[in-house]
N, C-alpha and C. Protein backbone atom coordinates (compact mmCIF):
# COMPACT_ATOMS: atom_id res chain seq x y z
N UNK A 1 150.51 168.36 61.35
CA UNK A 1 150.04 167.14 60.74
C UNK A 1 150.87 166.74 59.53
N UNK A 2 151.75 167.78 58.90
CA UNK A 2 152.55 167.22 57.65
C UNK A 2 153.30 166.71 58.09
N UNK A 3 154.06 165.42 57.30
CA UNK A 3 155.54 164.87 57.12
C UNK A 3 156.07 165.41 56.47
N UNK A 4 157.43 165.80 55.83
CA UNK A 4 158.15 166.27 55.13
C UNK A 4 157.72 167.28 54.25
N UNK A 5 156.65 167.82 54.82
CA UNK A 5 156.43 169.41 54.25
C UNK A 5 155.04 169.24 52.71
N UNK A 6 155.05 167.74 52.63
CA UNK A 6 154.23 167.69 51.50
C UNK A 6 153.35 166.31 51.34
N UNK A 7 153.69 165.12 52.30
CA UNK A 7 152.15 164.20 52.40
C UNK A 7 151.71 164.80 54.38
N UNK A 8 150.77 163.91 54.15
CA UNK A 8 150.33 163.81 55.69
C UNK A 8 149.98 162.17 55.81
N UNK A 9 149.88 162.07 56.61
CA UNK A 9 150.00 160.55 57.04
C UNK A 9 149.43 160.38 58.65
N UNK A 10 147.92 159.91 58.84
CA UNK A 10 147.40 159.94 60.13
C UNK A 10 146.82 158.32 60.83
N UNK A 11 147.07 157.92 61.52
CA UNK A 11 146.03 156.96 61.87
C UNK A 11 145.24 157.62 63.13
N UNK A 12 144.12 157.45 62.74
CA UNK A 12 142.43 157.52 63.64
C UNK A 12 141.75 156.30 64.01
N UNK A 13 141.36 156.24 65.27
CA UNK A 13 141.06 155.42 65.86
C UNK A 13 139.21 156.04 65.28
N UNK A 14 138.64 155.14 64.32
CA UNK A 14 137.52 155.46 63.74
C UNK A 14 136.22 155.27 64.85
N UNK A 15 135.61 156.08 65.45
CA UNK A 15 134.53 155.69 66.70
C UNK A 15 133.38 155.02 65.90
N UNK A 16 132.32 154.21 66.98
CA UNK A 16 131.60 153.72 66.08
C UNK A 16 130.56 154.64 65.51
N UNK A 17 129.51 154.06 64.50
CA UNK A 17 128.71 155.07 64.17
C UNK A 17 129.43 156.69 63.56
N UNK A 18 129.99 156.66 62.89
CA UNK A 18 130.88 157.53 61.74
C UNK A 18 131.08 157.19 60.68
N UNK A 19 131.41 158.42 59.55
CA UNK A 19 131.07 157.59 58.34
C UNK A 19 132.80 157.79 57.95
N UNK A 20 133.13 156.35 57.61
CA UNK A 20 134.83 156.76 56.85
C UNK A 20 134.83 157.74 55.28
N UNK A 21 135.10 158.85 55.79
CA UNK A 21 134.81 160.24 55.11
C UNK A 21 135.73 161.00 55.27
N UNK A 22 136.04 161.97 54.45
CA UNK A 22 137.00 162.99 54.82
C UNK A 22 136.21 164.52 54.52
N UNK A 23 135.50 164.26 53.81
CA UNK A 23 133.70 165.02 53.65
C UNK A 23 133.32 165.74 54.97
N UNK A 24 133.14 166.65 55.19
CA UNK A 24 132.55 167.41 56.51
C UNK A 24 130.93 166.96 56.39
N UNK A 25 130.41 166.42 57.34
CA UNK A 25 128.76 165.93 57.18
C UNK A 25 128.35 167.03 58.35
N UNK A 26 127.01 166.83 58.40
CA UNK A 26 126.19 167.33 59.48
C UNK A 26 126.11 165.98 60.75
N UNK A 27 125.81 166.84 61.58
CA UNK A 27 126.03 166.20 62.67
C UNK A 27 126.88 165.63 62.71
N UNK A 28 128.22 166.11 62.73
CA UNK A 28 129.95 166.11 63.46
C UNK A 28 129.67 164.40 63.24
N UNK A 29 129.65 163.23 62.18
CA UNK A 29 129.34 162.29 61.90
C UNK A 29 130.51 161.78 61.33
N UNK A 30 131.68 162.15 60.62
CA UNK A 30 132.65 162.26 59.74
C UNK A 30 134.45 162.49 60.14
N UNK A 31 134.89 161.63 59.44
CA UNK A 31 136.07 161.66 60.19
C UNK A 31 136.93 163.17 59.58
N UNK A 32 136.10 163.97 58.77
CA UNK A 32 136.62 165.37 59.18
C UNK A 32 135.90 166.25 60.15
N UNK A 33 135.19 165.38 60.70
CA UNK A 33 134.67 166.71 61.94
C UNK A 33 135.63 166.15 63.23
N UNK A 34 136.21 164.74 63.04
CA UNK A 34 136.84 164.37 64.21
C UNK A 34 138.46 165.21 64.04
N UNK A 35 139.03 165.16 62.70
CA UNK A 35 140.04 165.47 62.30
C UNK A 35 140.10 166.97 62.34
N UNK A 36 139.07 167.83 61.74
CA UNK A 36 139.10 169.60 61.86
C UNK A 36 140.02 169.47 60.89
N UNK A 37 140.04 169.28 59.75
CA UNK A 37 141.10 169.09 58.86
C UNK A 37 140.58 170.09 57.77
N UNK A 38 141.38 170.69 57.19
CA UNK A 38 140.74 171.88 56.31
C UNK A 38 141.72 171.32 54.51
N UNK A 39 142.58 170.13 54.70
CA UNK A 39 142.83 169.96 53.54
C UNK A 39 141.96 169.15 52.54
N UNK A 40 141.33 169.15 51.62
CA UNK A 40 140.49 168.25 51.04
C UNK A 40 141.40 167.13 49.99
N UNK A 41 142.66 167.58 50.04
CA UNK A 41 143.12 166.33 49.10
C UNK A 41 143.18 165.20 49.87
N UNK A 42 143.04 164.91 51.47
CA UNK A 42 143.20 163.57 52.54
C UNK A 42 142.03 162.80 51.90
N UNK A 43 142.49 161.50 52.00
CA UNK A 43 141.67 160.37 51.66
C UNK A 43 141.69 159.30 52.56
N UNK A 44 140.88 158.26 52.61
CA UNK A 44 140.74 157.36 53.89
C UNK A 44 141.32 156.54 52.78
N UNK A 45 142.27 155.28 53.37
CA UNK A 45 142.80 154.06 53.23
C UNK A 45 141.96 153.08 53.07
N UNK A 46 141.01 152.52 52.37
CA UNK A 46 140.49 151.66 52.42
C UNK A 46 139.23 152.43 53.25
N UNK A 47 137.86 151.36 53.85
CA UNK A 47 137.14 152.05 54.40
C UNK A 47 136.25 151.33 55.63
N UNK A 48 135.66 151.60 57.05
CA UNK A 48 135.11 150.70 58.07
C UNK A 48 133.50 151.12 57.63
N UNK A 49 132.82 150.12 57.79
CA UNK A 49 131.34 150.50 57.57
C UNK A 49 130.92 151.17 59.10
N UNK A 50 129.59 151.76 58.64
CA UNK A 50 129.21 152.77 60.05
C UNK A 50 129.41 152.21 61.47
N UNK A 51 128.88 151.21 61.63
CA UNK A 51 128.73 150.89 62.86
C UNK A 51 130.21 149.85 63.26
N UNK A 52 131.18 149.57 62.39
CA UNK A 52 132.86 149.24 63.04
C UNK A 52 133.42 150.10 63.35
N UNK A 53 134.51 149.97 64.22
CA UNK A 53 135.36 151.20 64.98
C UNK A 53 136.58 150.33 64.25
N UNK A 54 137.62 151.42 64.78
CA UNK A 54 139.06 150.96 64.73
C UNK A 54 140.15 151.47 63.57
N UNK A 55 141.24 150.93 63.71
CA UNK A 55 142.09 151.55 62.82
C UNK A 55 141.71 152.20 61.24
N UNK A 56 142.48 153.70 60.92
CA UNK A 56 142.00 153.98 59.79
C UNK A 56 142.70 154.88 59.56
N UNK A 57 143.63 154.75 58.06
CA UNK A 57 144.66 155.74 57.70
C UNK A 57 143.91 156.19 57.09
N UNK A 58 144.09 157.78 57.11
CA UNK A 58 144.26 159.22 56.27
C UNK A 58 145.59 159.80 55.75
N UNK A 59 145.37 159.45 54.37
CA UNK A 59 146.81 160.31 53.86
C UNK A 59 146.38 161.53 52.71
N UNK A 60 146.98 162.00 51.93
CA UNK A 60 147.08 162.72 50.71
C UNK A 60 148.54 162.13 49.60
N UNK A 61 148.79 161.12 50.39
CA UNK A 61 149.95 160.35 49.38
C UNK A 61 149.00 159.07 48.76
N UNK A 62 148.42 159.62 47.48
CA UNK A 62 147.85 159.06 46.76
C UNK A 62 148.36 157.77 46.20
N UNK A 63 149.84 157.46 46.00
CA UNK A 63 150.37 156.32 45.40
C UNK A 63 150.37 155.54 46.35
N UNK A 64 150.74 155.56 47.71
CA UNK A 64 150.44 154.85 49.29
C UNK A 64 149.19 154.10 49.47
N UNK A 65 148.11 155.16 48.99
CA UNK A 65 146.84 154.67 49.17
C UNK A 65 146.70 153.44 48.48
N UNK A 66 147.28 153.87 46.93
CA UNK A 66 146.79 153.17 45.84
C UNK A 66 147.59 151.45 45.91
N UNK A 67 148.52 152.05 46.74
CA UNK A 67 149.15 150.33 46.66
C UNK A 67 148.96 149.81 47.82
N UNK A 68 148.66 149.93 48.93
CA UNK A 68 148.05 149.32 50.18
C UNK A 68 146.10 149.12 50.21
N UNK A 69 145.75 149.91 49.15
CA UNK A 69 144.13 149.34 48.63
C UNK A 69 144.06 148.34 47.61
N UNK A 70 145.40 147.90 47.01
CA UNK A 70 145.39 146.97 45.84
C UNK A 70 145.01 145.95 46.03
N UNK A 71 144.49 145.12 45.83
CA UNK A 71 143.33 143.92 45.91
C UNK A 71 144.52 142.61 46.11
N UNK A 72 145.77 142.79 45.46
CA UNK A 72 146.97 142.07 45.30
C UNK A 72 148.12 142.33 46.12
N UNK A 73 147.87 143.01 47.25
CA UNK A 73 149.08 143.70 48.21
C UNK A 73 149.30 142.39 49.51
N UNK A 74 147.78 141.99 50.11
CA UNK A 74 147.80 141.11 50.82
C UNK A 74 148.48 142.02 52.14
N UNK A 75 148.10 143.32 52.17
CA UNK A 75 148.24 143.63 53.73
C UNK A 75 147.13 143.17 54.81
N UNK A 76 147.93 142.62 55.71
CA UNK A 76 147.12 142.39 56.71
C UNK A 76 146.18 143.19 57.70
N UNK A 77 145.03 142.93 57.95
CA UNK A 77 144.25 143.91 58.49
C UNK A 77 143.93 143.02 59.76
N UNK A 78 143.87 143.23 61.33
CA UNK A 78 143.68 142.28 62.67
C UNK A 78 142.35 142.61 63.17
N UNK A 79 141.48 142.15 63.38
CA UNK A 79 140.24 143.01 63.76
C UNK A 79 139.61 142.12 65.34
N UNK A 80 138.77 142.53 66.23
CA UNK A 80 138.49 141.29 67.26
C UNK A 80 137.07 141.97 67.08
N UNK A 81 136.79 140.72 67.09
CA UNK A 81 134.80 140.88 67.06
C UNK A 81 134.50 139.93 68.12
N UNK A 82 133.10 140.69 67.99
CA UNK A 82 131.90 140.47 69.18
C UNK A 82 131.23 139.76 68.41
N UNK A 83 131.25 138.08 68.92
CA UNK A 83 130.08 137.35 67.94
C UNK A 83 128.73 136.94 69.03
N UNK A 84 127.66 136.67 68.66
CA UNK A 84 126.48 136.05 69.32
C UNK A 84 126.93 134.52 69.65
N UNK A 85 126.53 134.04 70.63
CA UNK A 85 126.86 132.34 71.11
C UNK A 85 128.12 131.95 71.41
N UNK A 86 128.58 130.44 71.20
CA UNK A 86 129.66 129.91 70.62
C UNK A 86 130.23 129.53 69.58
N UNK A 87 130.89 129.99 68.37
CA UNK A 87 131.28 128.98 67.33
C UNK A 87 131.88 127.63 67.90
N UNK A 88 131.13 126.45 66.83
CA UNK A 88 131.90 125.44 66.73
C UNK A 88 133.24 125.66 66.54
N UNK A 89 134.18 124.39 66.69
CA UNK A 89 135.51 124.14 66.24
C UNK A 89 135.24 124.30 64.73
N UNK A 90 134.53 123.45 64.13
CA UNK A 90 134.35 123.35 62.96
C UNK A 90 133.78 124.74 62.07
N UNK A 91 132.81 125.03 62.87
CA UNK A 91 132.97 126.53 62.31
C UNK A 91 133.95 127.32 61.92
N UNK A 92 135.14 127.97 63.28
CA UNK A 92 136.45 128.16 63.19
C UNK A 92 136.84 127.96 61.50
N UNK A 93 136.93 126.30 61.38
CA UNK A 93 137.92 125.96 60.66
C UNK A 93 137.77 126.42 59.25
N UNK A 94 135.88 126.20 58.79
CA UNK A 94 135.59 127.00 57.98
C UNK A 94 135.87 128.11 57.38
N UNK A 95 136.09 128.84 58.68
CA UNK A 95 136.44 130.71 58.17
C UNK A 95 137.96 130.39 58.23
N UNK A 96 138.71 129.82 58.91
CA UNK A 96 139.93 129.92 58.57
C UNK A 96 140.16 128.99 56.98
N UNK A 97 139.74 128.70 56.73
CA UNK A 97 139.42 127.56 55.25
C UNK A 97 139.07 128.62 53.89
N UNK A 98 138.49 129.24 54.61
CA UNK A 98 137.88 130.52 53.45
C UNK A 98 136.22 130.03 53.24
N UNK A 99 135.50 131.05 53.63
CA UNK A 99 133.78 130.54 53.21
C UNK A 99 133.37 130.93 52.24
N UNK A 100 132.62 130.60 51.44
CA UNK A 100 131.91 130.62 50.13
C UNK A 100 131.30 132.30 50.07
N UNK A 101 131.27 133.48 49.57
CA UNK A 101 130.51 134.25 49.71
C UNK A 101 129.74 134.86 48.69
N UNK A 102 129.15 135.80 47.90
CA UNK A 102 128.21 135.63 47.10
C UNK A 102 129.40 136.09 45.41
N UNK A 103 130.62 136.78 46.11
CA UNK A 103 131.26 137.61 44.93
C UNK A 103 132.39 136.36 44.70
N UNK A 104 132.53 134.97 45.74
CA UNK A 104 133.44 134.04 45.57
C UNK A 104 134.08 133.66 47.23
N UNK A 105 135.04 132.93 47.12
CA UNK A 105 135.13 132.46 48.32
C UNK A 105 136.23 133.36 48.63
N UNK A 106 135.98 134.00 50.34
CA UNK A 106 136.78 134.58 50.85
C UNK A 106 138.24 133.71 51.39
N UNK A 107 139.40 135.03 51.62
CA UNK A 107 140.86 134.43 51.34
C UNK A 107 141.02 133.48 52.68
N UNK A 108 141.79 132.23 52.76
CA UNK A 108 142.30 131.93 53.93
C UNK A 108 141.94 132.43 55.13
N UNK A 109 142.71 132.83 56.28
CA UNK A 109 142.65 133.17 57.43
C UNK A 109 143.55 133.06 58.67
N UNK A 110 144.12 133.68 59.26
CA UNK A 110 144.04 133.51 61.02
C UNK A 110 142.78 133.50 61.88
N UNK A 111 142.49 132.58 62.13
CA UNK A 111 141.47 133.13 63.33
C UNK A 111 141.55 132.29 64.86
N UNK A 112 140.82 132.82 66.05
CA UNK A 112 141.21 132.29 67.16
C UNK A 112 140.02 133.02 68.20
N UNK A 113 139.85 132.34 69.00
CA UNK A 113 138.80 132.80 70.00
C UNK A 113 139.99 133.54 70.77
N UNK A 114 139.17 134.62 71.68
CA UNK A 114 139.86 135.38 72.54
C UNK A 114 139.18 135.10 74.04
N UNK A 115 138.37 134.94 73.95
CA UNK A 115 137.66 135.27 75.51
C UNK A 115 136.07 134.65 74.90
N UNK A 116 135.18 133.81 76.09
CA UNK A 116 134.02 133.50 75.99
C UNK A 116 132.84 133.37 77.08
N UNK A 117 131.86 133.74 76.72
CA UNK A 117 130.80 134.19 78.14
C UNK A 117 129.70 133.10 77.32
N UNK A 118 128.52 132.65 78.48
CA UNK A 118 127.64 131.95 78.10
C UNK A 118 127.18 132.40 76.84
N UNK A 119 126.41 133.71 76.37
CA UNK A 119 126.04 134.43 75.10
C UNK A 119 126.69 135.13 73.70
N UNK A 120 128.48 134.93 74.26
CA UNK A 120 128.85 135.69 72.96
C UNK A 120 130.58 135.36 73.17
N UNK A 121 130.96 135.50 72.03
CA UNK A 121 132.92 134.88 71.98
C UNK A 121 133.27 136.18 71.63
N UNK A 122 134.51 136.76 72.11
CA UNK A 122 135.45 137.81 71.15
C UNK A 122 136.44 136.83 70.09
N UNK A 123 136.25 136.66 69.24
CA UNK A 123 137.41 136.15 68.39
C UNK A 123 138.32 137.30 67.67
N UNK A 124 139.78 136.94 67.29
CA UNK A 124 140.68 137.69 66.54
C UNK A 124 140.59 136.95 65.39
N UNK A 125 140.59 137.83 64.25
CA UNK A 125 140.91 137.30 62.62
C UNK A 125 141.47 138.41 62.17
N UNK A 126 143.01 137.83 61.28
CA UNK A 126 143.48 138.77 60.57
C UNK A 126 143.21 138.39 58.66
N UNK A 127 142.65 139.08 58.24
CA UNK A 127 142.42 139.23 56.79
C UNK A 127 143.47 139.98 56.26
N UNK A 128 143.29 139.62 54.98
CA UNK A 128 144.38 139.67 53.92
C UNK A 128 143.52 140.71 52.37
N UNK A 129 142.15 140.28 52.38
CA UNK A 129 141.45 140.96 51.69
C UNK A 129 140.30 142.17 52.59
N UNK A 130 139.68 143.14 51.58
CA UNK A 130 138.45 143.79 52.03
C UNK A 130 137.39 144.09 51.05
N UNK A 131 136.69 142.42 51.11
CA UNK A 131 135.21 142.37 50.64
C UNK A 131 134.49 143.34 51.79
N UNK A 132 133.60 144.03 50.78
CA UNK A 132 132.29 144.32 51.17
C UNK A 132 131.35 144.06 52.42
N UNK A 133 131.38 144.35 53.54
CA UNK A 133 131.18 143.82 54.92
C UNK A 133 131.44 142.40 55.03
N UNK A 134 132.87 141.97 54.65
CA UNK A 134 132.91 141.00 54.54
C UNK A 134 132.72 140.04 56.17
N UNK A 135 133.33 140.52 56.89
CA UNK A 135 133.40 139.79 58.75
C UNK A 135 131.87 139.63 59.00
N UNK A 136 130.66 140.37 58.46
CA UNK A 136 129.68 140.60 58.83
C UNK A 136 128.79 139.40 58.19
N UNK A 137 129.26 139.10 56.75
CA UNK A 137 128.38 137.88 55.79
C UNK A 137 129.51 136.65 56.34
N UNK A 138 130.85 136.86 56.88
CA UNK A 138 131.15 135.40 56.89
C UNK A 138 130.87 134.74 58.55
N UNK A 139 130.69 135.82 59.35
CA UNK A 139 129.76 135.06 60.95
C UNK A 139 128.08 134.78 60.49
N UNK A 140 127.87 135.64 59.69
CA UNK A 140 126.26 135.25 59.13
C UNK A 140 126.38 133.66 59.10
N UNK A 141 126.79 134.11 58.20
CA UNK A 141 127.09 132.20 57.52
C UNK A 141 127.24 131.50 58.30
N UNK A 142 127.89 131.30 59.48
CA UNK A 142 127.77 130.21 60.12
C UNK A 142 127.10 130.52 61.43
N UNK A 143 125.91 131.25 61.60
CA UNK A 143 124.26 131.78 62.25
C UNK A 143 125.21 132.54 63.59
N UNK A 144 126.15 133.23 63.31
CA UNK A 144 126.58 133.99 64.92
C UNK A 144 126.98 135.53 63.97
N UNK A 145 125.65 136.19 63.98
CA UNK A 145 125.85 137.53 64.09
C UNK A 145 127.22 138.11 65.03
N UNK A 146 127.56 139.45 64.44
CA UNK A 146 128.78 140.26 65.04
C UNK A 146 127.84 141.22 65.60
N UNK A 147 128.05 141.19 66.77
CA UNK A 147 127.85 142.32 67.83
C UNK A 147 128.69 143.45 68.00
N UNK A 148 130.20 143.49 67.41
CA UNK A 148 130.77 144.06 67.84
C UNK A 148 132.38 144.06 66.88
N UNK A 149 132.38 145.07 65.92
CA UNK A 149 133.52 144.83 65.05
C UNK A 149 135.20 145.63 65.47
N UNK A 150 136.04 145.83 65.86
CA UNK A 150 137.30 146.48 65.84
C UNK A 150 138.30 146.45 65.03
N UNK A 151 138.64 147.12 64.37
CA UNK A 151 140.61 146.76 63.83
C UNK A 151 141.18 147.19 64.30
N UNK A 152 142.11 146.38 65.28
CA UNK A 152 142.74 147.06 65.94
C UNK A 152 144.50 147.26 65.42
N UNK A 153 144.55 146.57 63.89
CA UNK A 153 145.55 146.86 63.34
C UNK A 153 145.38 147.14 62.04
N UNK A 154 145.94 147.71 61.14
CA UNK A 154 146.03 147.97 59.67
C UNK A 154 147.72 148.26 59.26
N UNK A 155 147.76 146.90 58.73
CA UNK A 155 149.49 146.67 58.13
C UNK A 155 149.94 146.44 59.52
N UNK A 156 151.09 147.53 59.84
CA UNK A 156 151.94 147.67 60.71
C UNK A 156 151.68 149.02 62.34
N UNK A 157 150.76 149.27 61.50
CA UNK A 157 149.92 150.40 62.65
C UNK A 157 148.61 149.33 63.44
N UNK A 158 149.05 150.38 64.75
CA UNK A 158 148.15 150.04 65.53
C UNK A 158 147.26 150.95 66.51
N UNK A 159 146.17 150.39 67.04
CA UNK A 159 145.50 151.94 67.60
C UNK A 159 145.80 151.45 69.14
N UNK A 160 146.64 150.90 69.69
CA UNK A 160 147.03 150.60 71.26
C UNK A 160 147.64 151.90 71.64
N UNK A 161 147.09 152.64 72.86
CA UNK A 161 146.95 153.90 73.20
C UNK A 161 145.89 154.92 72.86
N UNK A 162 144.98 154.86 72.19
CA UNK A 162 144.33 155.82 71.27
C UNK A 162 143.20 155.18 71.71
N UNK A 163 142.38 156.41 72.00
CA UNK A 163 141.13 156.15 72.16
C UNK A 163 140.20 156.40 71.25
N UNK A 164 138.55 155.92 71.29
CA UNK A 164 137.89 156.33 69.64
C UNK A 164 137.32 157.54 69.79
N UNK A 165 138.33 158.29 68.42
CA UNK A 165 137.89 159.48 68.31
C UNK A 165 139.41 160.06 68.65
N UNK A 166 140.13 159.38 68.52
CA UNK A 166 141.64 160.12 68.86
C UNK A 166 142.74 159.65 67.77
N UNK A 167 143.40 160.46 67.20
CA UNK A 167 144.50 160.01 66.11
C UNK A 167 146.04 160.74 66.29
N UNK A 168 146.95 159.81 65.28
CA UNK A 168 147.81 160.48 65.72
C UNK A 168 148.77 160.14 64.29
N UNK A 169 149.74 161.54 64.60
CA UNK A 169 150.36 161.69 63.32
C UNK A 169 151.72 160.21 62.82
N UNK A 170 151.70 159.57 61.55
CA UNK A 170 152.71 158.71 61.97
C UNK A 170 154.12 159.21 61.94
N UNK A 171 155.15 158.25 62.05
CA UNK A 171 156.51 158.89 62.56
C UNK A 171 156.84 158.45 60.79
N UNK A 172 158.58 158.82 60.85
CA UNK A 172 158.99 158.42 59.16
C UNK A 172 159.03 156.77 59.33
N UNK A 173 159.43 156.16 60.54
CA UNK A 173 159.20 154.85 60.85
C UNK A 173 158.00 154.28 60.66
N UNK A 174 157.39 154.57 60.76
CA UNK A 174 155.79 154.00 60.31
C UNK A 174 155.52 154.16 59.05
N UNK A 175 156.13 155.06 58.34
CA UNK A 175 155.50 155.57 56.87
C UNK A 175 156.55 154.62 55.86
N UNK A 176 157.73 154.41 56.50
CA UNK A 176 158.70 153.68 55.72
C UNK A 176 157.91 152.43 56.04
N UNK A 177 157.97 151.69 57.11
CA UNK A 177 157.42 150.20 56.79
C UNK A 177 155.86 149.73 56.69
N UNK A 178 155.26 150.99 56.57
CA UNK A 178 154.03 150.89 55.30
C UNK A 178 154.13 150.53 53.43
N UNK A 179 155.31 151.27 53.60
CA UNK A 179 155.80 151.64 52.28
C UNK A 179 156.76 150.01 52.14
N UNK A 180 156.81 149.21 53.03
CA UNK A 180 158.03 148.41 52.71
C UNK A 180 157.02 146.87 52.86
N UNK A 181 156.06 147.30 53.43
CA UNK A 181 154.80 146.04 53.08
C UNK A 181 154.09 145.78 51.84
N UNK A 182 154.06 146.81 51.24
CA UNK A 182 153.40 147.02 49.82
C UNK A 182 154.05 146.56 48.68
N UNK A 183 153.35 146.14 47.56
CA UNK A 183 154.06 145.99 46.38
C UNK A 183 155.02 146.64 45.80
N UNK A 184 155.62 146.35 45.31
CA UNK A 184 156.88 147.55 44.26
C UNK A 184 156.07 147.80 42.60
């Protein structure tokens, strides 16, 4: 699991219902019971609430962490959710507009429907910030609960191949253009 003998650097495909942890919990709940990881300096990248799956770095390169969690980095995070109904167009435009939320209005947006059934849309949105369940208060807001949250990217990593509950070590290629998205 080390890179160069002294960070580690993992992406985990986070399953749902787990807590983003590096904490050993009871009931194998924790992404160190998925990991079996016996180092305690690993830290999660940012963090998915219980019930989202999807991308999620673990490192022990603390300055990595610290500048890809910076509120001012503007790494992109891709996620596809499970919403209830149809959004309007106008809805859409809203969240891509930025919606009002209780700590201020959330950033800009990509967003785009993916696929739609009589009862529920997959849409893609890539964010730039990470408010506080934020995907969860900004479908509130316009009355289409998330059924169903993923990231299926964080920065330049992706979990295509990886199943939930499966991770894998990154290469120096991945760790360099992590490192080359971030602030100086």
């Amino acid at each position: 699991m080390l890179n160069n003998n002294q960070y580690s650097y993992i992406l985990v495909y986070k399953p749902k219902n787990f807590i983003s942890t590096t904490k050993q919990l009871p009931l194998n709940k924790s992404l160190f019971n998925i990991l079996q990881i016996k180092d305690n300096t690993l830290t999660t990248v940012g963090r998915l609430d219980y019930d989202t799956e999807g991308a999620l770095l673990v490192t022990n390169d603390k300055l990595l962490a610290g500048k890809l969690t910076d509120p001012s980095s503007f790494i992109p995070k891709i996620y596809e959710i499970k919403i209830k109904n149809i959004p309007s167009r106008s809805n859409l435009l809203k969240i891509h507009k930025g919606i009002y939320l209780e700590e201020g209005c959330s950033r800009s947006c990509y967003i785009e429907p993916i696929s739609t059934t009589s009862s529920n849309t997959w849409i893609r949105i890539i964010l730039t910030q990470g408010k506080n369940r934020q995907i969860k208060r900004i479908f509130w807001k316009i009355n289409h609960p998330t059924l169903r949250i993923i990231r299926t990217h964080f920065g330049n990593l992706s979990i295509a191949g990886l199943k939930p509950g499966e991770y894998k070590t990154l290469s120096l290629n991945e760790i360099k253009d992590l490192y080359s998205i971030t602030p100086h």
